[in-house]
C-alpha atoms as a PDB file:
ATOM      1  CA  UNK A   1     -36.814 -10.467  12.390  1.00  0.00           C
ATOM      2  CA  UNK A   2     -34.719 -13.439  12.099  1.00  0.00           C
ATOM      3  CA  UNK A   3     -35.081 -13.651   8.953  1.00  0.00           C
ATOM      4  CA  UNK A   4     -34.147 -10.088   8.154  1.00  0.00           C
ATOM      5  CA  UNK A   5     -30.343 -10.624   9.802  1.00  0.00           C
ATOM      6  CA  UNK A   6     -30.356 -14.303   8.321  1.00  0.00           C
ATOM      7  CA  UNK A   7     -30.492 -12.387   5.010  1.00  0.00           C
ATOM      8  CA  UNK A   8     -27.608 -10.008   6.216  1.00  0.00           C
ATOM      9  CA  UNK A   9     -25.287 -12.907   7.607  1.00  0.00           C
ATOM     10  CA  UNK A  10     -25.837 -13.958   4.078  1.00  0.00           C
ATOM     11  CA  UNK A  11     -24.576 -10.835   2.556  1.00  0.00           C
ATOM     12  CA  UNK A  12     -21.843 -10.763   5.221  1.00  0.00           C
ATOM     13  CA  UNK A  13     -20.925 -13.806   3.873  1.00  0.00           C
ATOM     14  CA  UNK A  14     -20.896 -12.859   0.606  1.00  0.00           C
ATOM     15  CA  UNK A  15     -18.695 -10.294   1.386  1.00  0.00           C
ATOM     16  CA  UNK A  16     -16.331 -12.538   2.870  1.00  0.00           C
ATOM     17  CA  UNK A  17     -15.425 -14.639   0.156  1.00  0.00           C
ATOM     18  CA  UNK A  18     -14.448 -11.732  -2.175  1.00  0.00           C
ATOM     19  CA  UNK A  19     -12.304 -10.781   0.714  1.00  0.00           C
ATOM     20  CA  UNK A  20     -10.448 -14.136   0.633  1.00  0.00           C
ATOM     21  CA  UNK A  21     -10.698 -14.130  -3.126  1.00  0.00           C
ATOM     22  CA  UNK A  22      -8.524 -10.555  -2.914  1.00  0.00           C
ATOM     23  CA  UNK A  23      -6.790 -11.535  -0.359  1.00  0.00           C
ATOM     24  CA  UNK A  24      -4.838 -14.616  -2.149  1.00  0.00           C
ATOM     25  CA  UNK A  25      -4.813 -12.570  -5.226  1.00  0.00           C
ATOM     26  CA  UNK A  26      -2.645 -10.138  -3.022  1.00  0.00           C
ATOM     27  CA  UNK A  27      -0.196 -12.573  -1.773  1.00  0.00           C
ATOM     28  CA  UNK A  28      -0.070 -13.893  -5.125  1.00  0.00           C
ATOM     29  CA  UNK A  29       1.000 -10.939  -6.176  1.00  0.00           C
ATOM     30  CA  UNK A  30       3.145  -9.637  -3.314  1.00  0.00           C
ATOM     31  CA  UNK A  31       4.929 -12.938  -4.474  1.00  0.00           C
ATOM     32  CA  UNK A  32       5.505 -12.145  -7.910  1.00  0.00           C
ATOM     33  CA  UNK A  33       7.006  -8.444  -6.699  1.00  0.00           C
ATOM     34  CA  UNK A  34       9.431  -9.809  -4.745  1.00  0.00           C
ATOM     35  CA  UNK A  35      10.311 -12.408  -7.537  1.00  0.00           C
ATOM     36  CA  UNK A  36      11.061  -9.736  -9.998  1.00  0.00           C
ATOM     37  CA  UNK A  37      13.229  -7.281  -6.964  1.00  0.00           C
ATOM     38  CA  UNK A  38      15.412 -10.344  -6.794  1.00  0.00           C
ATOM     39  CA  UNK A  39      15.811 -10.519 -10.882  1.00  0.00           C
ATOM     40  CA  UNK A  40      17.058  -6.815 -10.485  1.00  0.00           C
ATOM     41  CA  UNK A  41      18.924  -6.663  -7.512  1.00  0.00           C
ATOM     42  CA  UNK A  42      16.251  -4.439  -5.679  1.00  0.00           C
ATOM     43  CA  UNK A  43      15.802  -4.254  -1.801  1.00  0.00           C
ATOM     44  CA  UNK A  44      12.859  -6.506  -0.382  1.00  0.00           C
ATOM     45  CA  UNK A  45      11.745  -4.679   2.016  1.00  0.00           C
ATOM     46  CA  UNK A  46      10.137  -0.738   1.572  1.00  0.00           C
ATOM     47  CA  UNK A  47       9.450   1.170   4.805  1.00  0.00           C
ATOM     48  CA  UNK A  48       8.681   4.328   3.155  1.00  0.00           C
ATOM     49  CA  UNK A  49       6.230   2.399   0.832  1.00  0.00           C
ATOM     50  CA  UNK A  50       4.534   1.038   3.558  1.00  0.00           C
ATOM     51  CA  UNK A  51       3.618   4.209   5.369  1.00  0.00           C
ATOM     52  CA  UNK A  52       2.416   5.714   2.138  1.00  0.00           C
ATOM     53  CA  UNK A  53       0.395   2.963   1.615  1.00  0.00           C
ATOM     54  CA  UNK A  54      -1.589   3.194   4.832  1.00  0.00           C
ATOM     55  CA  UNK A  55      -1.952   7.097   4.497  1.00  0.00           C
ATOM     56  CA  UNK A  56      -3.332   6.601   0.473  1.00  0.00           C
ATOM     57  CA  UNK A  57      -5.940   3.677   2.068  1.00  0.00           C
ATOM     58  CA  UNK A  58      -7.359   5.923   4.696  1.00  0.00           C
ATOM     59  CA  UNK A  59      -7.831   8.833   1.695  1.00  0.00           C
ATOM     60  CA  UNK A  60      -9.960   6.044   0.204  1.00  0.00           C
ATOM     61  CA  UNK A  61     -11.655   5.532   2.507  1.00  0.00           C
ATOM     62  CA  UNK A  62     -12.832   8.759   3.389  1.00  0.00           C
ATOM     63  CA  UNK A  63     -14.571   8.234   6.563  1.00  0.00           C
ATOM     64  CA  UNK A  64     -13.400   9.504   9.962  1.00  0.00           C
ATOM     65  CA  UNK A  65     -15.631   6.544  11.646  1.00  0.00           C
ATOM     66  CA  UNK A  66     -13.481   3.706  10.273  1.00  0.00           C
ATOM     67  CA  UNK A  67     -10.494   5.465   9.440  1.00  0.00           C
ATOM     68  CA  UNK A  68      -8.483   3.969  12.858  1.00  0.00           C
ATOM     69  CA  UNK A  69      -9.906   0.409  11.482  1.00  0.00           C
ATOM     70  CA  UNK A  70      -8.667   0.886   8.092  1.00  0.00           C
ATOM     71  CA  UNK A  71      -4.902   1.420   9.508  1.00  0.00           C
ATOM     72  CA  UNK A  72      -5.228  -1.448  11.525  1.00  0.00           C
ATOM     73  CA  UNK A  73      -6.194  -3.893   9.208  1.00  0.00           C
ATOM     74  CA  UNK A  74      -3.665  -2.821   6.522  1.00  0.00           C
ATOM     75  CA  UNK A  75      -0.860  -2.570   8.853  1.00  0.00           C
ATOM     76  CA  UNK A  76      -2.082  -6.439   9.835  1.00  0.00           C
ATOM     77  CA  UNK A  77      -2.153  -6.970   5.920  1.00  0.00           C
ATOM     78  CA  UNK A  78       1.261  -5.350   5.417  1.00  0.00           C
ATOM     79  CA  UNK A  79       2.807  -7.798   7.966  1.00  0.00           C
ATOM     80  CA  UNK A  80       0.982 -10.701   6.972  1.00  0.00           C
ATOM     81  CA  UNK A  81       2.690  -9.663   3.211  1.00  0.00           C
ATOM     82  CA  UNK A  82       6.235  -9.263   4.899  1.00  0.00           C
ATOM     83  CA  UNK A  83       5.602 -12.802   6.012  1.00  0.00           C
ATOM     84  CA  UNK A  84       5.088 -14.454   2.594  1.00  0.00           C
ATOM     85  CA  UNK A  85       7.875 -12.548   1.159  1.00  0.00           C
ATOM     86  CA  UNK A  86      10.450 -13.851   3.785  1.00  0.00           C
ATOM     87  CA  UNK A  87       9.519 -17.022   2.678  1.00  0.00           C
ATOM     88  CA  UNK A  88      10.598 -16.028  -0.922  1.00  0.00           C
ATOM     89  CA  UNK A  89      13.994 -14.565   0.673  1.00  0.00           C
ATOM     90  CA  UNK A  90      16.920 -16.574   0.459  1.00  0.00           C
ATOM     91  CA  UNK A  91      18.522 -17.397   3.821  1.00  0.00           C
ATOM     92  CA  UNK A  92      22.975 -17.067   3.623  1.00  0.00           C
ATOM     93  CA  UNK A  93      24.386 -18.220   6.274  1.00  0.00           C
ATOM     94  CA  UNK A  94      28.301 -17.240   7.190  1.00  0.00           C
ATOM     95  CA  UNK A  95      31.006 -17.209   9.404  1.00  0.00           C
ATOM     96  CA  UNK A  96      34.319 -18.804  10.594  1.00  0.00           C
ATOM     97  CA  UNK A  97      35.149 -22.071   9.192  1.00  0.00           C
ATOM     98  CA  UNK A  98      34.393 -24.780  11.377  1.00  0.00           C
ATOM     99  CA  UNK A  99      31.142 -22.615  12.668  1.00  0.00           C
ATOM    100  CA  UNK A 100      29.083 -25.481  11.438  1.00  0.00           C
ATOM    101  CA  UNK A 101      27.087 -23.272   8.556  1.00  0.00           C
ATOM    102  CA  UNK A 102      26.380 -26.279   6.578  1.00  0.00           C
ATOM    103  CA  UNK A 103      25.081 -28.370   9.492  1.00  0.00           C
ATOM    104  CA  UNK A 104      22.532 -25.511  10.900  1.00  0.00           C
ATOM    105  CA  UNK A 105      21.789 -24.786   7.076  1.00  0.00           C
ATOM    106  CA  UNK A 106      20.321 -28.615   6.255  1.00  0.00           C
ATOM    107  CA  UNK A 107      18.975 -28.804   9.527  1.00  0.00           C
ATOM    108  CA  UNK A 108      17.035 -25.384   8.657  1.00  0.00           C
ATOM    109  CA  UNK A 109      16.167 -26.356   5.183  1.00  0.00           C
ATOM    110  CA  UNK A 110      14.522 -29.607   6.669  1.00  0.00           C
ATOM    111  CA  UNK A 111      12.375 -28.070   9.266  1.00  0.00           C
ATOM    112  CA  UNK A 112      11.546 -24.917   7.296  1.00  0.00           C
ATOM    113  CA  UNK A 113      10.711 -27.350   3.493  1.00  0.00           C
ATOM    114  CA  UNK A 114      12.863 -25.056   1.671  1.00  0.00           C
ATOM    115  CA  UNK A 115      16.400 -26.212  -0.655  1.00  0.00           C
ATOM    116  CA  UNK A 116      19.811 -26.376   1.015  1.00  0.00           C
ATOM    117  CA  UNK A 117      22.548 -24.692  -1.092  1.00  0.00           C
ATOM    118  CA  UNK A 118      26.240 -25.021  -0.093  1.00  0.00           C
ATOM    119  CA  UNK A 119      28.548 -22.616  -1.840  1.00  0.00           C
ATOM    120  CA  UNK A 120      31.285 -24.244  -1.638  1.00  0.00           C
ATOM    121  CA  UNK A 121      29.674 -27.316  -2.623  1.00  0.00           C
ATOM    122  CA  UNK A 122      28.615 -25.853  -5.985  1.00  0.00           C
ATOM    123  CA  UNK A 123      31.975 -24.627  -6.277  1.00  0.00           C
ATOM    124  CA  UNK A 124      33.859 -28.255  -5.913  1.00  0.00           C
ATOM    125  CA  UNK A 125      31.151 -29.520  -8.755  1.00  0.00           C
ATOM    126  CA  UNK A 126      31.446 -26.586 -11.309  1.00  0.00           C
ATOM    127  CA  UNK A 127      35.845 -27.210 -11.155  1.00  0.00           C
ATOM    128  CA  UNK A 128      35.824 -30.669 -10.786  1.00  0.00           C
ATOM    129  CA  UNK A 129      38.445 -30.570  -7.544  1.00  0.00           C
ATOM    130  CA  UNK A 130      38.558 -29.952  -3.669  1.00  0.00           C
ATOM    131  CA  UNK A 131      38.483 -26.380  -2.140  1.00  0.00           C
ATOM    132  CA  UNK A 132      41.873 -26.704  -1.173  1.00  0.00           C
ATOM    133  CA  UNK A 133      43.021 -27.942  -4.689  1.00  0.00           C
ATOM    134  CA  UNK A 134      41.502 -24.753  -5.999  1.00  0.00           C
ATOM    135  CA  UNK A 135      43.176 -22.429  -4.196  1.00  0.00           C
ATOM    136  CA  UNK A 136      46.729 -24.957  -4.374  1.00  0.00           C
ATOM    137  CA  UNK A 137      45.868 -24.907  -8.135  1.00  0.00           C
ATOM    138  CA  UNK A 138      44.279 -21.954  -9.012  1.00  0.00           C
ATOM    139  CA  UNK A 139      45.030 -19.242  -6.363  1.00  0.00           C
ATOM    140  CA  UNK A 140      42.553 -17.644  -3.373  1.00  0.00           C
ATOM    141  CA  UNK A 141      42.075 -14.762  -5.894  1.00  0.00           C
ATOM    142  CA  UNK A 142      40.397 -17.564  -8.247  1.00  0.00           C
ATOM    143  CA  UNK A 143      38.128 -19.124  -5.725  1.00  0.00           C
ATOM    144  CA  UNK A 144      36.852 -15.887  -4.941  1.00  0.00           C
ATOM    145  CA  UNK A 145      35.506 -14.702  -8.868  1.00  0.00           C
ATOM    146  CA  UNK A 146      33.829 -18.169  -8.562  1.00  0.00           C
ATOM    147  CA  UNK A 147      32.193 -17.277  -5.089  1.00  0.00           C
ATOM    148  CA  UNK A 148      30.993 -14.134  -6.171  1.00  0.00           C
ATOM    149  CA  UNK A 149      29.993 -15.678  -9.625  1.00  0.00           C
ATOM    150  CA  UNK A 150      28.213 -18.334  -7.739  1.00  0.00           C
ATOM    151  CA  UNK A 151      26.633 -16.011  -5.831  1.00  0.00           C
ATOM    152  CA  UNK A 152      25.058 -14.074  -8.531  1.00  0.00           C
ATOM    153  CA  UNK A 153      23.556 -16.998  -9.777  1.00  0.00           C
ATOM    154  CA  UNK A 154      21.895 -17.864  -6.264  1.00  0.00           C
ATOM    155  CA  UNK A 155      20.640 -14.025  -5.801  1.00  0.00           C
ATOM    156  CA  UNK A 156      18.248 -14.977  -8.738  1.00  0.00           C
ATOM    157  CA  UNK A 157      16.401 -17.571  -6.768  1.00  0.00           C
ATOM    158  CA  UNK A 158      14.198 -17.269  -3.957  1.00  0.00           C
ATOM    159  CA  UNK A 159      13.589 -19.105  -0.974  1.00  0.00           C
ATOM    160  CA  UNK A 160      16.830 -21.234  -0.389  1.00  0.00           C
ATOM    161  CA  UNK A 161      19.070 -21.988   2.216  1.00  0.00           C
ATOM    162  CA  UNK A 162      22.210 -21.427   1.458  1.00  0.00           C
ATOM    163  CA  UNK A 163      25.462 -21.805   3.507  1.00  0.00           C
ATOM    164  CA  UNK A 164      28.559 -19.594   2.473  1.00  0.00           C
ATOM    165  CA  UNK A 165      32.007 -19.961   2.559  1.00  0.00           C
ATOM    166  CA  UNK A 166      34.394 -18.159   5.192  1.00  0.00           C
ATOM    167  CA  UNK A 167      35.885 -16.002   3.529  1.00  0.00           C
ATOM    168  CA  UNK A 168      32.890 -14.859   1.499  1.00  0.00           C
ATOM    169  CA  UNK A 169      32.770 -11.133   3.470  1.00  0.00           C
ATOM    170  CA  UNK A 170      36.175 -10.533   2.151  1.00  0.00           C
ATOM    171  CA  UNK A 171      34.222  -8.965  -1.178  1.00  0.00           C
ATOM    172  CA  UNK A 172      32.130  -5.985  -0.765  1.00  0.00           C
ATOM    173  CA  UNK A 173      29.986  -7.364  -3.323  1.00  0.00           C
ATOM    174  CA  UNK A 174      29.198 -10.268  -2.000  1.00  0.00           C
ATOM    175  CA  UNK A 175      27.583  -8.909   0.932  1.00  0.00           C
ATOM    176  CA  UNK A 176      25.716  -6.581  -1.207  1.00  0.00           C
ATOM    177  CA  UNK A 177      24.419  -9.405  -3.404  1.00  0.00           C
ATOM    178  CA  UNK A 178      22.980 -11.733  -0.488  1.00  0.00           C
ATOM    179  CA  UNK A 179      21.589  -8.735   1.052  1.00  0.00           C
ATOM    180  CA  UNK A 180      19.378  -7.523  -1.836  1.00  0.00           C
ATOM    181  CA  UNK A 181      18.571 -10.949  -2.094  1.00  0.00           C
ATOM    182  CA  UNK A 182      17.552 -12.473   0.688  1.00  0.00           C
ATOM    183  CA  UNK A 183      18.650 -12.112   4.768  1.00  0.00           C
ATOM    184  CA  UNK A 184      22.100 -12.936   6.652  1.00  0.00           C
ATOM    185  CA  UNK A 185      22.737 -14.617   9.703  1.00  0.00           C
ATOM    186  CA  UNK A 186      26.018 -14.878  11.247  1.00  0.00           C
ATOM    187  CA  UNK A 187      26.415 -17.990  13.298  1.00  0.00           C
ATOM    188  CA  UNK A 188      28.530 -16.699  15.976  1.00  0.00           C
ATOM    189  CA  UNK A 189      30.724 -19.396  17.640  1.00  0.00           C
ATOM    190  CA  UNK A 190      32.844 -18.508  20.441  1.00  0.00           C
ATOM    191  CA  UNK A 191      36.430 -19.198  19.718  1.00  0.00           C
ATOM    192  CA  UNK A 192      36.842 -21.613  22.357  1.00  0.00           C
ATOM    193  CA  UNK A 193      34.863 -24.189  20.072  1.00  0.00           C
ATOM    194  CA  UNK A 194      35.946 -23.499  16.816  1.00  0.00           C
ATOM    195  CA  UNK A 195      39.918 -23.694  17.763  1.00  0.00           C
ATOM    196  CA  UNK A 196      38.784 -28.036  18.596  1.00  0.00           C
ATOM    197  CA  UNK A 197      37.423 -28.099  15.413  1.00  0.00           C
ATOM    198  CA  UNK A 198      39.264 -30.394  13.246  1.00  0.00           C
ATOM    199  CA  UNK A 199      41.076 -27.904  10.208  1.00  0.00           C
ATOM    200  CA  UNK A 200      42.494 -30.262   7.908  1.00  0.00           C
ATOM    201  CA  UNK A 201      40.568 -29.612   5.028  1.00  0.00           C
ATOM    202  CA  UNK A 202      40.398 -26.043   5.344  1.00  0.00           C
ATOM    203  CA  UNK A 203      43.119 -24.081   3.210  1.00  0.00           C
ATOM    204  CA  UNK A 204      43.620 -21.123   5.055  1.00  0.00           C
ATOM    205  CA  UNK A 205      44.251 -23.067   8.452  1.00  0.00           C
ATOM    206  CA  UNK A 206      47.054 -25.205   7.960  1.00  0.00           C
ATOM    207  CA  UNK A 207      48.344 -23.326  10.729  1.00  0.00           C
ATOM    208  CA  UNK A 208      46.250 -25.153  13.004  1.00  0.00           C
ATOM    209  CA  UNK A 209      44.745 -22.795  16.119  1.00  0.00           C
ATOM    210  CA  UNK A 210      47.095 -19.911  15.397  1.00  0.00           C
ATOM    211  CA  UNK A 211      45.799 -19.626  12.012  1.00  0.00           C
ATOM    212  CA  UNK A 212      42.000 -20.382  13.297  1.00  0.00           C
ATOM    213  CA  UNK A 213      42.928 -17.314  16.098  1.00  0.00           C
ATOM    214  CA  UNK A 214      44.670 -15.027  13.442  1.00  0.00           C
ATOM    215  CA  UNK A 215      41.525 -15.475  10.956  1.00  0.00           C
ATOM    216  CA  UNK A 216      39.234 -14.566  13.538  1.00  0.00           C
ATOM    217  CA  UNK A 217      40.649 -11.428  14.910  1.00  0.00           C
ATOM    218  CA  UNK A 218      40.881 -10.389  11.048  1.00  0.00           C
ATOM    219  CA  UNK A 219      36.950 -11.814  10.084  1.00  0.00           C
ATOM    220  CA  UNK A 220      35.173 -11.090  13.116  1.00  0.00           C
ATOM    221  CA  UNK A 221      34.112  -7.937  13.384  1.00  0.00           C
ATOM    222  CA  UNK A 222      33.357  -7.923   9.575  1.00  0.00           C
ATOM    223  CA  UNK A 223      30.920 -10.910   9.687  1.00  0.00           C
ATOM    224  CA  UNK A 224      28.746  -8.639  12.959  1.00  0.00           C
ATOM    225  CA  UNK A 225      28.806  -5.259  10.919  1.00  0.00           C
ATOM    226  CA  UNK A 226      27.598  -7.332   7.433  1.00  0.00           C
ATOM    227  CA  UNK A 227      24.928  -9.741   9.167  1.00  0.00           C
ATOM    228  CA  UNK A 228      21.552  -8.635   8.933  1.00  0.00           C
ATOM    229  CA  UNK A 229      21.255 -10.902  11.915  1.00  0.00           C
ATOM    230  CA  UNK A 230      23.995 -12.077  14.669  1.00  0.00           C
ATOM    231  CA  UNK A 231      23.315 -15.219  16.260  1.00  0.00           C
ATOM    232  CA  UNK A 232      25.216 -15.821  19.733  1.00  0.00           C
ATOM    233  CA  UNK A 233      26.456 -19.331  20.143  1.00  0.00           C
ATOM    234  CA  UNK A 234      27.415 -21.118  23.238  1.00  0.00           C
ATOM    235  CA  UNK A 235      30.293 -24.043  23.855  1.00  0.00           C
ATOM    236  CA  UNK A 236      27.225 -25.847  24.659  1.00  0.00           C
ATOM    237  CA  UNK A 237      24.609 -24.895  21.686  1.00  0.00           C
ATOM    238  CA  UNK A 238      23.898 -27.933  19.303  1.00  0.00           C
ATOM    239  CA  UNK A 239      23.579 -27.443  15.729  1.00  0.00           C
ATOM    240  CA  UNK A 240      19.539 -27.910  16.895  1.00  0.00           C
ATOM    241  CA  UNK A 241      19.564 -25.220  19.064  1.00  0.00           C
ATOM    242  CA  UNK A 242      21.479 -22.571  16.695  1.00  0.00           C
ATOM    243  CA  UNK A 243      18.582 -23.281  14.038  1.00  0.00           C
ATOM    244  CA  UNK A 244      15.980 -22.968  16.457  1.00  0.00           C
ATOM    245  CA  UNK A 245      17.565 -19.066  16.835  1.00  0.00           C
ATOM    246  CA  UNK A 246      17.062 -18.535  13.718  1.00  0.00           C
ATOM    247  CA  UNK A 247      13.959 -20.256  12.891  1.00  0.00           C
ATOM    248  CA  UNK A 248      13.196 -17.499  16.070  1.00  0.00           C
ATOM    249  CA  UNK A 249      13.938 -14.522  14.159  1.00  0.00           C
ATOM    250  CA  UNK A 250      12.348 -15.198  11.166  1.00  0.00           C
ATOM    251  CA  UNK A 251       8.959 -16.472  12.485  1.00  0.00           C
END
């Protein structure tokens, strides 16, 4: 007798390792799909995908007894698939000047092991001067072709942490390129901090707190409605804490 279920652990066992074998050439290739949606601008996620899915699995099946265990499992599958893909998604980060985007964003790209991307970091490299000299120089109008230019470049990589500019909602088509591409948080700081933030090197606040106050009541609602994510911030939240949010939502 025990040898009889020693021989069918065996075969269980068996089994198992062609499970694992599929199951990392799933990911693998749940990987490579979401890869090629960012090359072509495609939406991650698929809802209506996923429920045919489960439906065409439980046709293969083709056994009332297991049929419950079938959905289960590939519904568990399905989420454990979402979860390697948000690794693949780029996270954007924006919101008012001064909301501390590229602070949260290193701090997220060092606890998460993924690149750190700052827009307007990029942007200073590519023209060789200052934010503020480009749009003293060049115009806003300028520094906004390179954002969105910038942007298209990023929307082609996956998995990166990247913090945004201000004014980067004031294009349509900037919103629509980080959301194909990846998911957006907006940090939102209360107005109370970011009006004793210091402004000096920010171009479209050299009115000091009237022009931080006049920004905001133009920006805000903008930055909720675009976000895929809003992330309240206190007086009293560190940059820590604000990453730990949204280390939260994406776990």
């Amino acid at each position: 007798m025990e040898q009889d279920i020693g021989k069918l652990r065996l075969e269980i066992d068996k089994i198992d390792e062609q499970i694992v074998s599929l199951l990392k050439r799933r990911f693998n290739t749940a990987k490579q799909i979401v890869e090629y949606k960012q090359k072509n601008g495609l939406e991650i996620l698929d809802s209506k995908r996923e429920n045919d899915i489960i439906e065409s699995r439980k046709r293969l099946l083709n056994d009332k007894e297991y049929e419950q265990y079938v959905e289960r499992l590939f519904l568990c599958l399905m989420d454990i698939s979402k979860s390697v893909q948000k690794n693949y998604r780029n996270i954007y980060l924006i919101g008012m000047p001064c909301s501390g985007k590229t602070s949260v964003g290193m701090i997220l790209a060092d606890r998460l092991n993924r690149k750190f991307i700052d827009t307007d970091e990029l942007i200073e490299k590519k023209c060789g001067m200052k934010i503020k000299d480009i749009f003293a120089n060049c115009g806003e109008n300028t520094f906004r072709c390179y954002e969105t230019e910038m942007l298209k470049e990023l929307s082609y990589m996956a998995g990166n942490i990247v913090s945004t500019g201000g004014g980067i909602i004031t294009n349509d088509e900037n919103i629509s390129i980080m959301r194909k591409s990846g998911t957006v948080f907006f940090i939102d700081m209360p107005l109370e901090r970011l009006i004793n933030s210091d402004m000096s090197e920010r171009p479209l606040l050299t009115g000091g707190v009237d022009s931080m106050k006049k920004l905001y009541e133009e920006r805000y609602e903008k930055y909720k409605s675009y976000s895929n994510i809003c992330i309240e911030c206190s007086v009293e939240d560190t940059f820590t804490t604000i990453s730990d949010k949204i280390i939260s939502e994406i776990m």
